[in-house]
Every structure is written in C-alpha cells, then in structure tokens.
C-alpha atoms as a PDB file:
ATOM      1  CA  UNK A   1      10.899 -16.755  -9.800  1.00  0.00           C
ATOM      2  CA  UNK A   2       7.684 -14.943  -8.415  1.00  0.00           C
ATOM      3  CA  UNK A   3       6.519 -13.196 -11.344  1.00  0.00           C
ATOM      4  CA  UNK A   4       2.713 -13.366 -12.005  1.00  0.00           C
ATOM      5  CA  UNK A   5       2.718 -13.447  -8.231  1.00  0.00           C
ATOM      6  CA  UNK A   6       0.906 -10.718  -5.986  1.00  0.00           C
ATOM      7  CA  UNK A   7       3.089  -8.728  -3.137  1.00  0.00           C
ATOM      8  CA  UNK A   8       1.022  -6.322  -1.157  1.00  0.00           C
ATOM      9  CA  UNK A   9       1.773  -3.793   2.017  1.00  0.00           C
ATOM     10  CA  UNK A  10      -1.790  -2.998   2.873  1.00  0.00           C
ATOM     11  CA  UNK A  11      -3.242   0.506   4.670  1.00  0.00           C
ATOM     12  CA  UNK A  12      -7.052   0.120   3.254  1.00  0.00           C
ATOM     13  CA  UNK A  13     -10.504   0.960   3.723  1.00  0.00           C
ATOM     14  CA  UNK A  14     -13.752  -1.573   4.462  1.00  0.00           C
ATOM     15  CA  UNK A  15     -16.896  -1.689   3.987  1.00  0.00           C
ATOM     16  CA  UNK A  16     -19.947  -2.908   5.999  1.00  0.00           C
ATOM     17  CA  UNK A  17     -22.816  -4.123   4.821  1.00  0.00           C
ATOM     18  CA  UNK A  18     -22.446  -2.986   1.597  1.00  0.00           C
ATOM     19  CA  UNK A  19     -21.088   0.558   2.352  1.00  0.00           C
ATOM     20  CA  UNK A  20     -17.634   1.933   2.964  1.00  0.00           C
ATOM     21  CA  UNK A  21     -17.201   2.819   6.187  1.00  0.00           C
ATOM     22  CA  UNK A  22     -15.555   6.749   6.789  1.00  0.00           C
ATOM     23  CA  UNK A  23     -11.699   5.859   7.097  1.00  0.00           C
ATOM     24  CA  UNK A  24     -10.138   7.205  10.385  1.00  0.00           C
ATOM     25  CA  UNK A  25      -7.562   9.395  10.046  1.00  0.00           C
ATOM     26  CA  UNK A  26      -4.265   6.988  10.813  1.00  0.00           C
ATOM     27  CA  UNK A  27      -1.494   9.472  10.332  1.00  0.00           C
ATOM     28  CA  UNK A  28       1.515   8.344   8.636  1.00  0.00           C
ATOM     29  CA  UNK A  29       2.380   4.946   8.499  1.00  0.00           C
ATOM     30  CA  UNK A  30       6.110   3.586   7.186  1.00  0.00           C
ATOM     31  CA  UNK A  31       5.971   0.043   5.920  1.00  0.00           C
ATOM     32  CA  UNK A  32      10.462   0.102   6.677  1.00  0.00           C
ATOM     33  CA  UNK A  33      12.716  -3.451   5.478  1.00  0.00           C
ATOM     34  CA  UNK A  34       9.381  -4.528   2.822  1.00  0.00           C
ATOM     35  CA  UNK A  35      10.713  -6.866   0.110  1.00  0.00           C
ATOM     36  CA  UNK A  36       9.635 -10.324  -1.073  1.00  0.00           C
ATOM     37  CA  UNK A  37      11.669 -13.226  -2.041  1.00  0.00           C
ATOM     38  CA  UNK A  38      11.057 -16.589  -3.591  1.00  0.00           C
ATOM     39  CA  UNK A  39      14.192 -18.899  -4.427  1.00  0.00           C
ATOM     40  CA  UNK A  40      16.582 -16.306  -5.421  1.00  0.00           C
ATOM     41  CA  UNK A  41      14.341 -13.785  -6.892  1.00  0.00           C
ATOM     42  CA  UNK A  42      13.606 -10.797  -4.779  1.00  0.00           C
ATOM     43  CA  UNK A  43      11.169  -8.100  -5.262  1.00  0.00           C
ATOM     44  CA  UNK A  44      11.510  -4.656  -4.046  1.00  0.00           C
ATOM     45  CA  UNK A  45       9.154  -1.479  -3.913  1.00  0.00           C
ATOM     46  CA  UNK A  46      10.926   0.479  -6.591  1.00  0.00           C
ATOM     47  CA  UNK A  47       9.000  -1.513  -8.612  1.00  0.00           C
ATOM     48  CA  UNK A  48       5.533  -1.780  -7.708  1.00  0.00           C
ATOM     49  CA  UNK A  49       2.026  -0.207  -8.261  1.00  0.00           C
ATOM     50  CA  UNK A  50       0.810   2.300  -6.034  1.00  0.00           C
ATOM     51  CA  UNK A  51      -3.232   2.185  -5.329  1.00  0.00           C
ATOM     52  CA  UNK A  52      -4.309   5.180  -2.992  1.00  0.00           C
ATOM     53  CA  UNK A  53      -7.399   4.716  -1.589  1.00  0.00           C
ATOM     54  CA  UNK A  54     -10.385   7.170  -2.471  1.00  0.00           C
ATOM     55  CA  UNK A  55     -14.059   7.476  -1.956  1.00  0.00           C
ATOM     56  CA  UNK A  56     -16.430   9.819  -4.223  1.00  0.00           C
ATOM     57  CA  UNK A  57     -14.103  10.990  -6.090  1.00  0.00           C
ATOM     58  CA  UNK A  58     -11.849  12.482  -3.334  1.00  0.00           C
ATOM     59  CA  UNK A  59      -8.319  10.842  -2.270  1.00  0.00           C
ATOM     60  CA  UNK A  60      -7.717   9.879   1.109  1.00  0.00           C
ATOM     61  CA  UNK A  61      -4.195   8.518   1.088  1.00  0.00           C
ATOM     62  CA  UNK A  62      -0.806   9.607  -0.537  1.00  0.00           C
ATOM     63  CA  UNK A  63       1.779   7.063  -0.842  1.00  0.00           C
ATOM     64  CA  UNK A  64       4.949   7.439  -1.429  1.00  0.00           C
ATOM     65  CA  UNK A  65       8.162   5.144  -2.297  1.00  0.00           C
ATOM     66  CA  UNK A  66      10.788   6.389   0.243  1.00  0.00           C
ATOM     67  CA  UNK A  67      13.368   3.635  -1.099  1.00  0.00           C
ATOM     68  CA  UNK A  68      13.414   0.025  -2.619  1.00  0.00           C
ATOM     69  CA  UNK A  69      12.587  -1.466   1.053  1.00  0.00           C
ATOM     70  CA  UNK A  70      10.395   1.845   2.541  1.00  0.00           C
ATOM     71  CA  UNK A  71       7.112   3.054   1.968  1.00  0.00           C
ATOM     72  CA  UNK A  72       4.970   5.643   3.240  1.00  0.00           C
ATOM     73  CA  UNK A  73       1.432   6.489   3.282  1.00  0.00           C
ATOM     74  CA  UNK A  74      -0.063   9.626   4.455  1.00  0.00           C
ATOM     75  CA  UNK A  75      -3.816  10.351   5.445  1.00  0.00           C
ATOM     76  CA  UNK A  76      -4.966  13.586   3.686  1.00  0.00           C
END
C-alpha cells in the first residue's frame, strides 16, 4: 500500500538567492510509461494532482494527463 505516500514527475522552476529565476522556455515535455508501485499497489496519473507552475500571477506551464501512464506539460 503507498497511500499517504508522495509520487512526483517534476518540470519546475528555482530560485536563487531568494528569487525565482525567469524559466526558459523548454517546449513540450512527455513524462511516457510514469506509474508507481509498492507491493502490489500501483499508482497511475489518472489520479493525481496537477500543480502548474506560475510566477506573478501569470501561468507558465499547462499540463495535461494524456493517459494513466502519459503526461504532458507545455511552456506557454
């Protein structure tokens, strides 16, 4: 069983010394075959959270859930 557990697939932003630095623009990127399993429990995207990262106010990234093992995220 992994619930109360944290699964991530991670496009994000950083900042440096104190301030986020301006996020390049990356394109598209497909996270493809993303699931995580402990014993016999499995967890698949279908179910997660999606965070899209944004800075005053504006949003940089659109994510979306392409299937329960494929994920996209999308510069704007």
């Amino acid at each position: 069983d992994i619930s109360g557990q944290n699964v991530d697939w991670i496009v994000e932003d950083f900042d440096k010394n104190g301030s986020l630095v301006v996020l390049c623009d990356f394109g598209t990127i497909t996270f493809t075959d993303a699931s995580a399993s402990a014993g016999s429990s499995t967890v698949v995207l279908t179910n997660g959270d999606i965070v899209d990262i944004t800075q005053a106010s504006e949003g940089l990234t659109a994510t979306t859930i392409d299937s329960s093992t494929s994920i996209t995220v999308t510069y704007q």
